[in-house]
N, C-alpha and C. Protein backbone atom coordinates (compact mmCIF):
# COMPACT_ATOMS: atom_id res chain seq x y z
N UNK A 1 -19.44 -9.94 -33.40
CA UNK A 1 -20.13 -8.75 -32.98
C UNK A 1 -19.19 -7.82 -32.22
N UNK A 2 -18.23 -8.14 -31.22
CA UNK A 2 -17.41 -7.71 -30.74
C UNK A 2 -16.47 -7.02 -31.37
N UNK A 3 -16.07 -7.42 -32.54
CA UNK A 3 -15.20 -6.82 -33.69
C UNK A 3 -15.92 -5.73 -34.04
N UNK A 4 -17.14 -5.70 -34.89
CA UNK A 4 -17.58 -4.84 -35.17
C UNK A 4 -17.97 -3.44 -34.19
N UNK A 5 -17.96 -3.63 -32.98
CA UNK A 5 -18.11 -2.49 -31.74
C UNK A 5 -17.19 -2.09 -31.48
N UNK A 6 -15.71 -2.57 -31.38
CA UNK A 6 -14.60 -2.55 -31.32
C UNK A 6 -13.66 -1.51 -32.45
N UNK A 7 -14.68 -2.17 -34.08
CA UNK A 7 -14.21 -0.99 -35.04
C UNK A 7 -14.68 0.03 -34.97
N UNK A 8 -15.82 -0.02 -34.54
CA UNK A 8 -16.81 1.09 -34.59
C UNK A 8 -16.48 2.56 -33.85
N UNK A 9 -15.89 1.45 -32.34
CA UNK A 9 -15.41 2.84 -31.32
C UNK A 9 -14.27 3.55 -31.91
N UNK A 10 -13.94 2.73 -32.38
CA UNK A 10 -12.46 3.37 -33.18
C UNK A 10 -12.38 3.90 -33.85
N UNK A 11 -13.19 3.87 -35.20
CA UNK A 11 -13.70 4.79 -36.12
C UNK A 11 -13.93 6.01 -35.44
N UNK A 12 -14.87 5.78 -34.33
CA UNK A 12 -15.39 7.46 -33.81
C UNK A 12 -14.19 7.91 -32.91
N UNK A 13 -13.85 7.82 -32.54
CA UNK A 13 -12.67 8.10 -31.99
C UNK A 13 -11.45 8.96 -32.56
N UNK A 14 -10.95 7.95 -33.62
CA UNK A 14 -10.26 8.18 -34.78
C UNK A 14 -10.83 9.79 -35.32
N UNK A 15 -12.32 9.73 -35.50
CA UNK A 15 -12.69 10.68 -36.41
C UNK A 15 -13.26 12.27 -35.05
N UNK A 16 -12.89 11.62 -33.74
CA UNK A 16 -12.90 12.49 -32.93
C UNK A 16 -11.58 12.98 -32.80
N UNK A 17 -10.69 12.83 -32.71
CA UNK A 17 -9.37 13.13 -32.95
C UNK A 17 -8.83 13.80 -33.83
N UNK A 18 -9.39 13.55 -34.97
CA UNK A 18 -8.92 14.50 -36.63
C UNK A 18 -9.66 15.78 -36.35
N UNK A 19 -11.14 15.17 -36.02
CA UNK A 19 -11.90 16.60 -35.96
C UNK A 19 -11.42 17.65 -34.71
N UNK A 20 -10.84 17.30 -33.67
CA UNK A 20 -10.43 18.24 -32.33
C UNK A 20 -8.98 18.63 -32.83
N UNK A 21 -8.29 17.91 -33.89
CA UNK A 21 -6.77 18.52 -34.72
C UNK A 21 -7.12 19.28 -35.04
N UNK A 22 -8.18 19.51 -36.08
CA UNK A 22 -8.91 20.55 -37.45
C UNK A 22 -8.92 21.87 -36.16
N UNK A 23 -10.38 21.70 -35.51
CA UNK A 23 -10.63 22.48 -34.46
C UNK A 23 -9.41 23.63 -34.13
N UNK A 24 -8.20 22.92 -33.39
CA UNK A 24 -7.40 23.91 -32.97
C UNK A 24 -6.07 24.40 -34.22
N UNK A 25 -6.57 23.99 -35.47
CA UNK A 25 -5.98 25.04 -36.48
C UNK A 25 -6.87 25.75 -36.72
N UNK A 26 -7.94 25.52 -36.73
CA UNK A 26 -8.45 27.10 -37.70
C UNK A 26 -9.20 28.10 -36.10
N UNK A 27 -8.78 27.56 -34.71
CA UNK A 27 -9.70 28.09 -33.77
C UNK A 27 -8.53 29.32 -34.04
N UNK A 28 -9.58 30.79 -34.02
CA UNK A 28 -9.13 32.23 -33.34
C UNK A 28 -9.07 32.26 -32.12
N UNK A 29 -8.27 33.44 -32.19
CA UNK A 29 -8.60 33.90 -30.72
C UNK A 29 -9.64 34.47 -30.05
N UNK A 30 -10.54 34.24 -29.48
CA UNK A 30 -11.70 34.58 -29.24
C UNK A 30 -11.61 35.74 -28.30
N UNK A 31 -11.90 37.02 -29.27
CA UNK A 31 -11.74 38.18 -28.15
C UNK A 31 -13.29 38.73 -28.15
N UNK A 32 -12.91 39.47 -26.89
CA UNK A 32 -14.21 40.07 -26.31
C UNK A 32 -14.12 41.64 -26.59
N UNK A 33 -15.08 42.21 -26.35
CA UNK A 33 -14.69 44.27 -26.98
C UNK A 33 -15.40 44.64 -25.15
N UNK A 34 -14.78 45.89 -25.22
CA UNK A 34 -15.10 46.31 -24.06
C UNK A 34 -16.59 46.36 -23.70
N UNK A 35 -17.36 46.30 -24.68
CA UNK A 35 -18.64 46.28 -24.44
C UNK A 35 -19.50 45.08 -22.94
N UNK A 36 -18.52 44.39 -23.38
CA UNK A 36 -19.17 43.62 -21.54
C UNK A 36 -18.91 43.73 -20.73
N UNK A 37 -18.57 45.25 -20.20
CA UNK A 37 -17.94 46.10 -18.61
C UNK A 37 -18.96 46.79 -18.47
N UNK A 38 -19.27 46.74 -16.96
CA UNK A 38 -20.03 47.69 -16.65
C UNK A 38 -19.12 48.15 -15.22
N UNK A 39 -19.27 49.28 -15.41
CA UNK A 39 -18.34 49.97 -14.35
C UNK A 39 -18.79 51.06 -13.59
N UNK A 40 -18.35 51.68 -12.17
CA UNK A 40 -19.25 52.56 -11.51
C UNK A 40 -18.48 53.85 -11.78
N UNK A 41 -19.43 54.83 -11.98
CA UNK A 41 -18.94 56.62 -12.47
C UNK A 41 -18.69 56.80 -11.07
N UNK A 42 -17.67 58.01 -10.34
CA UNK A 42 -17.62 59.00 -9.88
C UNK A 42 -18.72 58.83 -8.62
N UNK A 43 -19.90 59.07 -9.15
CA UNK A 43 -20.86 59.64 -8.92
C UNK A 43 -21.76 58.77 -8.41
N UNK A 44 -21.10 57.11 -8.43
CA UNK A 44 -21.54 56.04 -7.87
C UNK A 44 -22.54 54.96 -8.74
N UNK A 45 -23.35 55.75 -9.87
CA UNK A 45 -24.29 55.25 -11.17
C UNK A 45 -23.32 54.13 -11.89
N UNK A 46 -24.04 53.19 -12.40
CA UNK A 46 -23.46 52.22 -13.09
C UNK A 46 -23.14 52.80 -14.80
N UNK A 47 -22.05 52.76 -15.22
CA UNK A 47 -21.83 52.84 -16.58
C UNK A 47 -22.02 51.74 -17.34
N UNK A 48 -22.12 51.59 -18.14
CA UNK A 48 -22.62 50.33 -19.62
C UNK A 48 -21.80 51.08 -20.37
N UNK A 49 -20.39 50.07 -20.60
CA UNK A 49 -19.47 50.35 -22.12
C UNK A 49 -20.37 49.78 -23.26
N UNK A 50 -21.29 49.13 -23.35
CA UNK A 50 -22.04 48.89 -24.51
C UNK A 50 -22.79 50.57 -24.69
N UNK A 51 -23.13 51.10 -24.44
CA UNK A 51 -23.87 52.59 -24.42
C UNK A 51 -22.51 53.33 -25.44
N UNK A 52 -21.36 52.59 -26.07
CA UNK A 52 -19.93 53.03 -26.41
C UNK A 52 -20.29 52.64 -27.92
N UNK A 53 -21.33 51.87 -28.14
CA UNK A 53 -21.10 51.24 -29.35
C UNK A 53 -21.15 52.30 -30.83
N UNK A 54 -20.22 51.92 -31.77
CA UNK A 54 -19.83 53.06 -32.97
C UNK A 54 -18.89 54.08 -32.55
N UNK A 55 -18.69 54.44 -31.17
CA UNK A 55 -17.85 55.70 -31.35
C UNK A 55 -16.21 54.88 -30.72
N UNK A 56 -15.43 55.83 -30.99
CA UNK A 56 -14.02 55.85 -30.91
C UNK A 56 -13.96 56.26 -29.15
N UNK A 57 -13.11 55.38 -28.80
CA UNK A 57 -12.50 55.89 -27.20
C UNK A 57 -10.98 55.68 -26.71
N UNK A 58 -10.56 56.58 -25.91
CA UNK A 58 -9.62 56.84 -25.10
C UNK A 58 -9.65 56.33 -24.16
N UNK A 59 -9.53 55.14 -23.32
CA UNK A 59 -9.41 55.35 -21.88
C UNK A 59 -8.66 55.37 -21.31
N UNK A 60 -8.18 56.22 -20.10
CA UNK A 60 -6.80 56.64 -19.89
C UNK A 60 -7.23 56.72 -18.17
N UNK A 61 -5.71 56.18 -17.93
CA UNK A 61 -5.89 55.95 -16.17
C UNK A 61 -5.00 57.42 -15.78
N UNK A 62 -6.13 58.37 -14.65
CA UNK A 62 -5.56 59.44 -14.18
C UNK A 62 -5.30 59.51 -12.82
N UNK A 63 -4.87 60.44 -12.27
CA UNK A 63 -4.42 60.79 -10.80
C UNK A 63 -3.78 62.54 -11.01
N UNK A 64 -4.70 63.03 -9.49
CA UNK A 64 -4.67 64.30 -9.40
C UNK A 64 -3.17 64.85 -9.22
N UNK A 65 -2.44 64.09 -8.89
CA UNK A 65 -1.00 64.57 -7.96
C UNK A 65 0.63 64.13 -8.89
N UNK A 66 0.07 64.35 -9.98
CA UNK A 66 0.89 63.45 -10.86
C UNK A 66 2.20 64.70 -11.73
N UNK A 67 2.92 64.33 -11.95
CA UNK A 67 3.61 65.63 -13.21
C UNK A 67 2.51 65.40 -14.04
N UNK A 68 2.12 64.26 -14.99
CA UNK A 68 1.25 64.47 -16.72
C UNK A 68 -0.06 64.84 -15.86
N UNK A 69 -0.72 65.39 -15.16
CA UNK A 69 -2.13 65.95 -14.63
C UNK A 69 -2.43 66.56 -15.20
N UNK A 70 -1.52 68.05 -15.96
CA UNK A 70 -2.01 69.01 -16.52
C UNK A 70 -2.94 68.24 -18.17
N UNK A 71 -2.43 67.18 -18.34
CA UNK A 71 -3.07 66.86 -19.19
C UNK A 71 -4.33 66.50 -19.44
N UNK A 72 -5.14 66.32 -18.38
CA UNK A 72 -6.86 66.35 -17.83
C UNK A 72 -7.30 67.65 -19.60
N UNK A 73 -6.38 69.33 -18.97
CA UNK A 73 -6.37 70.04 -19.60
C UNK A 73 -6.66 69.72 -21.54
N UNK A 74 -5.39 68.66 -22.18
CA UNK A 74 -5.89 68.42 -22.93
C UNK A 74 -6.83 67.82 -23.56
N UNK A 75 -7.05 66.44 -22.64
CA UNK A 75 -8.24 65.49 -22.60
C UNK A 75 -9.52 66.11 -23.10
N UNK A 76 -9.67 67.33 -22.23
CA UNK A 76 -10.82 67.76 -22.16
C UNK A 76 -10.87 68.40 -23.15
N UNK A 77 -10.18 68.91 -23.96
CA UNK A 77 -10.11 69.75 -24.98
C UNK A 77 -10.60 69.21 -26.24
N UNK A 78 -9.44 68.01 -26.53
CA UNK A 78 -9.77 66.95 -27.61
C UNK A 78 -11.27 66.50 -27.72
N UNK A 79 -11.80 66.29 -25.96
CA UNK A 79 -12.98 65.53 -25.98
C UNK A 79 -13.97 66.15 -26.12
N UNK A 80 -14.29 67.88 -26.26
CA UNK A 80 -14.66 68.76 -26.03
C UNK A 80 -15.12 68.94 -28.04
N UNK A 81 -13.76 69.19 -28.65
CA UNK A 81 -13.98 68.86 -30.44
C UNK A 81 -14.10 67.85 -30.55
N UNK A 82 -14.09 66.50 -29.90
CA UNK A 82 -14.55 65.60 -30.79
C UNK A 82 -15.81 64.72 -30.60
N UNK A 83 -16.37 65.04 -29.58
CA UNK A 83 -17.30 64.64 -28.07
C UNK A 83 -18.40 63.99 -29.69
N UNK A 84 -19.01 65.12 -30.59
CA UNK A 84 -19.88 64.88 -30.91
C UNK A 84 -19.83 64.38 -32.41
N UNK A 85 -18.25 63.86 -32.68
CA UNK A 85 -18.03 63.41 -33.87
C UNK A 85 -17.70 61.58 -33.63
N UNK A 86 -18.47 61.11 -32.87
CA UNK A 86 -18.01 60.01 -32.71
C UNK A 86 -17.01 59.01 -31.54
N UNK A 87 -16.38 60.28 -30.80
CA UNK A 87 -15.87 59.73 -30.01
C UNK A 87 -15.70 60.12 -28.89
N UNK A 88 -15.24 59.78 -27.56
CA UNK A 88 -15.83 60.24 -26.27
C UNK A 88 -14.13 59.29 -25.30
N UNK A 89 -14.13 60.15 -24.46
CA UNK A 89 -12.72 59.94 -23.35
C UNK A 89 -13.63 59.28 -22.66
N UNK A 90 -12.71 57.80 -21.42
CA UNK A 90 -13.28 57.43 -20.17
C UNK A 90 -12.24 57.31 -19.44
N UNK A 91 -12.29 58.11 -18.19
CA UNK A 91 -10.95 58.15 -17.17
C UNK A 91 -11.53 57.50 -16.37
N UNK A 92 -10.39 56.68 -15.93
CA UNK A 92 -10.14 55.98 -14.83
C UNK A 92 -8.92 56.09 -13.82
N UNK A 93 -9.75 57.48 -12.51
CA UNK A 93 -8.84 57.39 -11.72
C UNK A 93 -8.06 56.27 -10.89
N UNK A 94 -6.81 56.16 -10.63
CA UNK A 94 -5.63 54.71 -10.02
C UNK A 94 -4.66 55.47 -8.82
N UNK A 95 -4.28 55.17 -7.63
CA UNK A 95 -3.67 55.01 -6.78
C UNK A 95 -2.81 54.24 -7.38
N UNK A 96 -2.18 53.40 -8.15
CA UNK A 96 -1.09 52.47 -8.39
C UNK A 96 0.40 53.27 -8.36
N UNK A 97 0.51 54.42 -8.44
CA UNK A 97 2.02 55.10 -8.79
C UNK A 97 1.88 56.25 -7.84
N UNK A 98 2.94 55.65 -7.06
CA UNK A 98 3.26 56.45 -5.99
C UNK A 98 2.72 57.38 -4.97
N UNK A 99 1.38 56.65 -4.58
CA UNK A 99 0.10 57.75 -4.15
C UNK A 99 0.10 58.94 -4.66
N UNK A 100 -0.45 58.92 -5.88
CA UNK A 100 -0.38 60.02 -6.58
C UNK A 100 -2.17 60.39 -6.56
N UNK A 101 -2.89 59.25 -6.37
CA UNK A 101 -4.44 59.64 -6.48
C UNK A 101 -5.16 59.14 -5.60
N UNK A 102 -4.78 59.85 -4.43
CA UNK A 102 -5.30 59.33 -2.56
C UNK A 102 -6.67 59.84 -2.46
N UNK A 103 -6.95 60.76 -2.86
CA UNK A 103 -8.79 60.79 -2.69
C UNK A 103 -9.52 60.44 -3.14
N UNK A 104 -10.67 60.11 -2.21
CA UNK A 104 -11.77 59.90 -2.00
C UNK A 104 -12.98 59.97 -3.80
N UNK A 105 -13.67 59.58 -3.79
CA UNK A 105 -14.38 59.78 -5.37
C UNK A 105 -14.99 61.27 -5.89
N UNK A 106 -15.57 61.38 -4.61
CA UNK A 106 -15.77 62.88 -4.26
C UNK A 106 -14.31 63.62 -4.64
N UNK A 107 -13.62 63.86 -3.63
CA UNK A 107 -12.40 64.59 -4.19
C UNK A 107 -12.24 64.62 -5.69
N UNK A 108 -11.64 63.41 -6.06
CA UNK A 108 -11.14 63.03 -7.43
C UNK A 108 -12.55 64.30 -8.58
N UNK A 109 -13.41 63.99 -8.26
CA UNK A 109 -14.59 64.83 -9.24
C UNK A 109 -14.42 66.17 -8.78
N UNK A 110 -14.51 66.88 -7.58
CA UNK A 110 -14.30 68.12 -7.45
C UNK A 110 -12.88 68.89 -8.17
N UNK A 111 -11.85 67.76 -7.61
CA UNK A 111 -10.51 68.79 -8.46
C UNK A 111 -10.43 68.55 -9.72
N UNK A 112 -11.08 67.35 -10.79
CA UNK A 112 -11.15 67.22 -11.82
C UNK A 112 -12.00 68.23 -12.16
N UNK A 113 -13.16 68.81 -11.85
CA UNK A 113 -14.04 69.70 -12.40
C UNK A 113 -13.43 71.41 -11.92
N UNK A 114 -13.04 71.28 -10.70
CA UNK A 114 -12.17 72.83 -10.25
C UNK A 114 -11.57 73.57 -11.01
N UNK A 115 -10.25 72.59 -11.13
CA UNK A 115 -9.04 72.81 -11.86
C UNK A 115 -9.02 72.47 -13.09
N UNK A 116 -9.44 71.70 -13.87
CA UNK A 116 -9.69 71.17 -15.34
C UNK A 116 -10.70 71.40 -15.71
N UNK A 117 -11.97 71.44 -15.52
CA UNK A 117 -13.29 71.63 -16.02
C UNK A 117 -13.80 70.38 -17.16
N UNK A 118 -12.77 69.24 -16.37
CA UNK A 118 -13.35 67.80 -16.80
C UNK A 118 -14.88 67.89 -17.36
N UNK A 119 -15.52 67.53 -18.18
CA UNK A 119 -16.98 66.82 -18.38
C UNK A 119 -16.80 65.53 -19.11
N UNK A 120 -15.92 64.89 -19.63
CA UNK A 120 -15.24 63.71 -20.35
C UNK A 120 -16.23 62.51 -18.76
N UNK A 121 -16.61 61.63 -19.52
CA UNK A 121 -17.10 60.61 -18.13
C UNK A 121 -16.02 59.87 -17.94
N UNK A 122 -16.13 60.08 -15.97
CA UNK A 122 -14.90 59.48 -15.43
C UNK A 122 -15.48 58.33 -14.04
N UNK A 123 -14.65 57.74 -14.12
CA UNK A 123 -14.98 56.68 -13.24
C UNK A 123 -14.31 56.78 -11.96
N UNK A 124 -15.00 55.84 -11.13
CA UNK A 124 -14.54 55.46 -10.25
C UNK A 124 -13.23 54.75 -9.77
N UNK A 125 -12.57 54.92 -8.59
CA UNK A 125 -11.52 54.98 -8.52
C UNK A 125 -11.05 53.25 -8.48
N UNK A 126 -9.97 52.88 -9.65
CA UNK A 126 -10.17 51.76 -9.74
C UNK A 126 -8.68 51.23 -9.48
N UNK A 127 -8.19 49.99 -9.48
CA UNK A 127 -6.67 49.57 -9.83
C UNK A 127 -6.21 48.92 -11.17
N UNK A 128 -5.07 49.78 -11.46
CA UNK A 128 -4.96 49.34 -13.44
C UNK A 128 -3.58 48.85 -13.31
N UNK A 129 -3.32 47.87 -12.20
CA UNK A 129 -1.97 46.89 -12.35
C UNK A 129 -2.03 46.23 -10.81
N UNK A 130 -1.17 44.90 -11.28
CA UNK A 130 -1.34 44.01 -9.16
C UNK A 130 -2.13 43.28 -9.56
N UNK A 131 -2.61 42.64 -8.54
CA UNK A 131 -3.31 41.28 -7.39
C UNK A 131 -4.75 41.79 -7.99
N UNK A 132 -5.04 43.42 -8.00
CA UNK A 132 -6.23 43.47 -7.31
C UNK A 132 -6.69 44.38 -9.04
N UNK A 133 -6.02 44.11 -10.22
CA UNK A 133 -6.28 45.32 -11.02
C UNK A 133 -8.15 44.99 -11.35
N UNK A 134 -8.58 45.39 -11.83
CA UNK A 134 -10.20 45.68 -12.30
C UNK A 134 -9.86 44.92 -13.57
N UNK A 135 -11.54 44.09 -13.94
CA UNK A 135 -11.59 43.60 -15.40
C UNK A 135 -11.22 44.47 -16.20
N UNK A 136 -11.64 45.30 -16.62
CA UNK A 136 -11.45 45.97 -17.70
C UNK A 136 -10.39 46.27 -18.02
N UNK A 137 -8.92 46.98 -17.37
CA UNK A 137 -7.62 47.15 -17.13
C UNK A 137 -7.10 45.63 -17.90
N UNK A 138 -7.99 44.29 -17.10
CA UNK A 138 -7.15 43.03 -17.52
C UNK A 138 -7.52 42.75 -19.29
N UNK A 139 -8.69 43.27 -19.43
CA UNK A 139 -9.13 43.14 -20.96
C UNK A 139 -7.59 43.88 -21.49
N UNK A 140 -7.88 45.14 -21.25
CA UNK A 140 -6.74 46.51 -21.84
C UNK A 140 -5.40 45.65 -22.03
N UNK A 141 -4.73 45.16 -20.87
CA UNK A 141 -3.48 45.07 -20.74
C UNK A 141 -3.20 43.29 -20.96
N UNK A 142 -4.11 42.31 -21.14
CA UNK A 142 -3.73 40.78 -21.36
C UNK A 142 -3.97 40.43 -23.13
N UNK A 143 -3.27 40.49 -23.80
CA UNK A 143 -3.48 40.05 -25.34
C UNK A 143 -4.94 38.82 -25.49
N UNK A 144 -4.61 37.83 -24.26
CA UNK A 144 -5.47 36.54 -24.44
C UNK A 144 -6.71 37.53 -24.42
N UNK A 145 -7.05 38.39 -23.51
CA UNK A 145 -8.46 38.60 -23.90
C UNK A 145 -8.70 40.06 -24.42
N UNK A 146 -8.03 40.81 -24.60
CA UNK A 146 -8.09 41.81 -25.97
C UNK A 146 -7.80 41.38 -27.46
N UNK A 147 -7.13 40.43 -27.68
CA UNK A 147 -6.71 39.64 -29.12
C UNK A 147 -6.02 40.76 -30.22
N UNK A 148 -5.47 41.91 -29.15
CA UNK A 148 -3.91 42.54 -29.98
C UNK A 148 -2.85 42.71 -29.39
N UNK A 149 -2.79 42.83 -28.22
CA UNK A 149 -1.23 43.00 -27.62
C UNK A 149 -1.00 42.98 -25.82
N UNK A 150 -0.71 42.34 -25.69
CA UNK A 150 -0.31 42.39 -24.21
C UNK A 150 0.55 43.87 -23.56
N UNK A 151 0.36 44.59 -22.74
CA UNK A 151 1.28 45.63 -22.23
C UNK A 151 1.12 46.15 -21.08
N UNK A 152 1.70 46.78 -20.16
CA UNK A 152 1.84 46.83 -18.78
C UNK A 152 1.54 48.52 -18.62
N UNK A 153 0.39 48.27 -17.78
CA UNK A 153 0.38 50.22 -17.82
C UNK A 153 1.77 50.77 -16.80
N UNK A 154 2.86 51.26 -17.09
CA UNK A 154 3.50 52.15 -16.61
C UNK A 154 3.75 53.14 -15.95
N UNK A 155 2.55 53.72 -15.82
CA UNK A 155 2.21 55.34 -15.17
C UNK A 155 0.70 55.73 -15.57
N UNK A 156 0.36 56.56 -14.40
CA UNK A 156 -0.30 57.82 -14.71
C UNK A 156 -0.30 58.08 -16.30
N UNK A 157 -1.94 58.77 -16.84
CA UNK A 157 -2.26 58.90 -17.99
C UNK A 157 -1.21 58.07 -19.12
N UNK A 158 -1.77 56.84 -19.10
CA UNK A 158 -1.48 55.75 -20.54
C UNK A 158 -2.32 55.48 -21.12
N UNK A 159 -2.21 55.47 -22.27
CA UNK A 159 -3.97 55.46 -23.30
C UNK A 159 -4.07 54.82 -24.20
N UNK A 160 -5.21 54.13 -24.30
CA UNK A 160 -5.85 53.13 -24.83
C UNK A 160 -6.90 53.55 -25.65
N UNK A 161 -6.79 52.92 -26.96
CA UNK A 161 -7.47 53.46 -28.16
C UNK A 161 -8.83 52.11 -28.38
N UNK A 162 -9.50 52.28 -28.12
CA UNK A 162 -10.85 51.31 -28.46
C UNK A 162 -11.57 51.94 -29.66
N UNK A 163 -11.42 50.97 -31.07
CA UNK A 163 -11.86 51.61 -32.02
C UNK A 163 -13.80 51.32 -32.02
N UNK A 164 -14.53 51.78 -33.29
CA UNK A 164 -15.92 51.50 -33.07
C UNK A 164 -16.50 50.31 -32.58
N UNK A 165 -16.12 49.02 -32.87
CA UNK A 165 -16.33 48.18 -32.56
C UNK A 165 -15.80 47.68 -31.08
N UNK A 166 -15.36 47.94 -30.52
CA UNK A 166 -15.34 47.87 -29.05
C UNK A 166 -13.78 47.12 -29.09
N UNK A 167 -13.08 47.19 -29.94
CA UNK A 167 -11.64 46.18 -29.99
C UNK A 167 -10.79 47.31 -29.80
N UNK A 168 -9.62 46.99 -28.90
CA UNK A 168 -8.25 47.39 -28.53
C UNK A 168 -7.55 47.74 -29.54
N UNK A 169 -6.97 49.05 -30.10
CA UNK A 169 -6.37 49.48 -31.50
C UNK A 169 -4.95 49.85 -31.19
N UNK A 170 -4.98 50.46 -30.10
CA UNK A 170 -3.05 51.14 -29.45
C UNK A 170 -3.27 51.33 -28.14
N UNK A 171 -1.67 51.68 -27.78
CA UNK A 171 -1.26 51.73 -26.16
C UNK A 171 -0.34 52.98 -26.75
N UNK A 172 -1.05 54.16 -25.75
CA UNK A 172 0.55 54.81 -26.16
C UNK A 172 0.60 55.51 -24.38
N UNK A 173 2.01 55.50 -23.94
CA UNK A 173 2.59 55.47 -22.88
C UNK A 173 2.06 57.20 -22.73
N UNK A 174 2.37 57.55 -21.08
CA UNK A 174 2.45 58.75 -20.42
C UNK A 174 2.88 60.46 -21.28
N UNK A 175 3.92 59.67 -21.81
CA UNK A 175 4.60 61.18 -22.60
C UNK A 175 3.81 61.22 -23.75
N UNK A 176 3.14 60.75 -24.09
CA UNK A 176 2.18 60.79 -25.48
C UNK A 176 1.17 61.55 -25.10
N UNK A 177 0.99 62.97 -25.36
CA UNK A 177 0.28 63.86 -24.88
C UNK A 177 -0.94 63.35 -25.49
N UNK A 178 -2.28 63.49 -25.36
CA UNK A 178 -3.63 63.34 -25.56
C UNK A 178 -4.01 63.93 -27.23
N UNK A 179 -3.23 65.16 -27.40
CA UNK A 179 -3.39 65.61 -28.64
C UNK A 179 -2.69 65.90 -29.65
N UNK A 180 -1.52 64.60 -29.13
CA UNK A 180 -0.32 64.42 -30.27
C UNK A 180 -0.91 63.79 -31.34
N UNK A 181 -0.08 63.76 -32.94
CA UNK A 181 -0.65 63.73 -33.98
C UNK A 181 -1.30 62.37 -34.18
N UNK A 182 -0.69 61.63 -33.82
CA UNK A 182 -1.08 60.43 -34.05
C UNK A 182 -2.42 59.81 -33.73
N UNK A 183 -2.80 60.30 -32.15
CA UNK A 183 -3.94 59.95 -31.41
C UNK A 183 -5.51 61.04 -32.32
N UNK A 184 -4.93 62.40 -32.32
CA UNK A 184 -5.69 63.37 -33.42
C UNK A 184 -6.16 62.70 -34.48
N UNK A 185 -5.08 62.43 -35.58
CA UNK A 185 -5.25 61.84 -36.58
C UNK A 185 -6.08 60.61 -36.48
N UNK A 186 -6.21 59.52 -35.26
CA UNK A 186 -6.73 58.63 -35.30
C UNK A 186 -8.31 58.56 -34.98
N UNK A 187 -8.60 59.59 -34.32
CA UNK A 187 -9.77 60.26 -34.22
C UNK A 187 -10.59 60.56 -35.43
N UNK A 188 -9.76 60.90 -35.94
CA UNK A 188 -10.18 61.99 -37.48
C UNK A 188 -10.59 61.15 -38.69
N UNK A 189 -9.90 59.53 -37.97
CA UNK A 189 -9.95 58.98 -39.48
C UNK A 189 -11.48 58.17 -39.70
């Protein structure tokens, strides 16, 4: 009888082992879409990135005090023609580079609306690198849980392409103006 309990465990065992091999060949990477962030506007109201679902997004980390600022200018422009074709900008003001975005939430919305005439929805003032960056930034910038590319935001306005489905599509750095061809074209398609 002992034999037979003895094969038995072994068998399952055996066939627990092949099956947890199998398992981690065919396991994906299990990514998540921005859709499970909820994040606070400006204005203090909770945002729902699921409220994102089907359209195309930008989200791009800003600061008022920056050289690329003037680019709010294009943001708004792009987001302005394309607002109602599917796709929609989400800024996220950052203090990370060189106190470049020291005010207050208030502030940040007044000179965004003053001087730019922002209406693109913008968030609250968050951190998009460090100790202390925000989920969503870690979705953006860690491959393990975006499941396309790992990359380090660099500066003021870097942008992030979230196609319909809520998945990570490109990173394109600071000097990549908002309505260079590529980002246009990707809109369009």
């Amino acid at each position: 009888m002992k034999k037979i309990v003895l094969m038995a465990c072994s068998a399952i065992f055996l066939f627990s082992t092949l099956a947890q091999a199998q398992n981690k060949k065919t396991k994906k990477v299990d990514t998540q879409s921005i859709y499970q962030f909820k994040v606070e506007k400006l204005d203090g109201e909770t945002f729902d990135f699921s409220s994102l679902k089907g359209k195309k997004v930008l989200i791009v980390n800003t600061a008022s005090k920056c050289g690329y600022t003037s680019q709010y200018e294009q943001l708004e422009a792009i987001y302005k023609q394309y607002k109602d074709k599917g796709f929609t900008i989400i800024g996220f003001p950052a203090n990370n580079f060189n106190g470049q975005e020291p005010g207050t939430n208030k502030d940040i919305e007044t000179f965004c609306k003053l001087n730019y005439g922002v209406t693109f929805p913008m968030m609250s003032k968050i951190s998009v690198k460090g100790a202390d960056m925000s989920p969503i930034y870690q979705f953006l910038t860690q491959k393990e849980k975006n499941g396309v590319k790992d990359s380090e935001v660099k500066w003021n306005f870097q942008k992030y392409l979230i196609d319909e489905k809520g998945h990570l599509v490109e990173v394109y750095f600071s000097k990549t103006k908002p309505d260079a061809p590529e980002i246009v074209n990707w809109i369009k398609q």
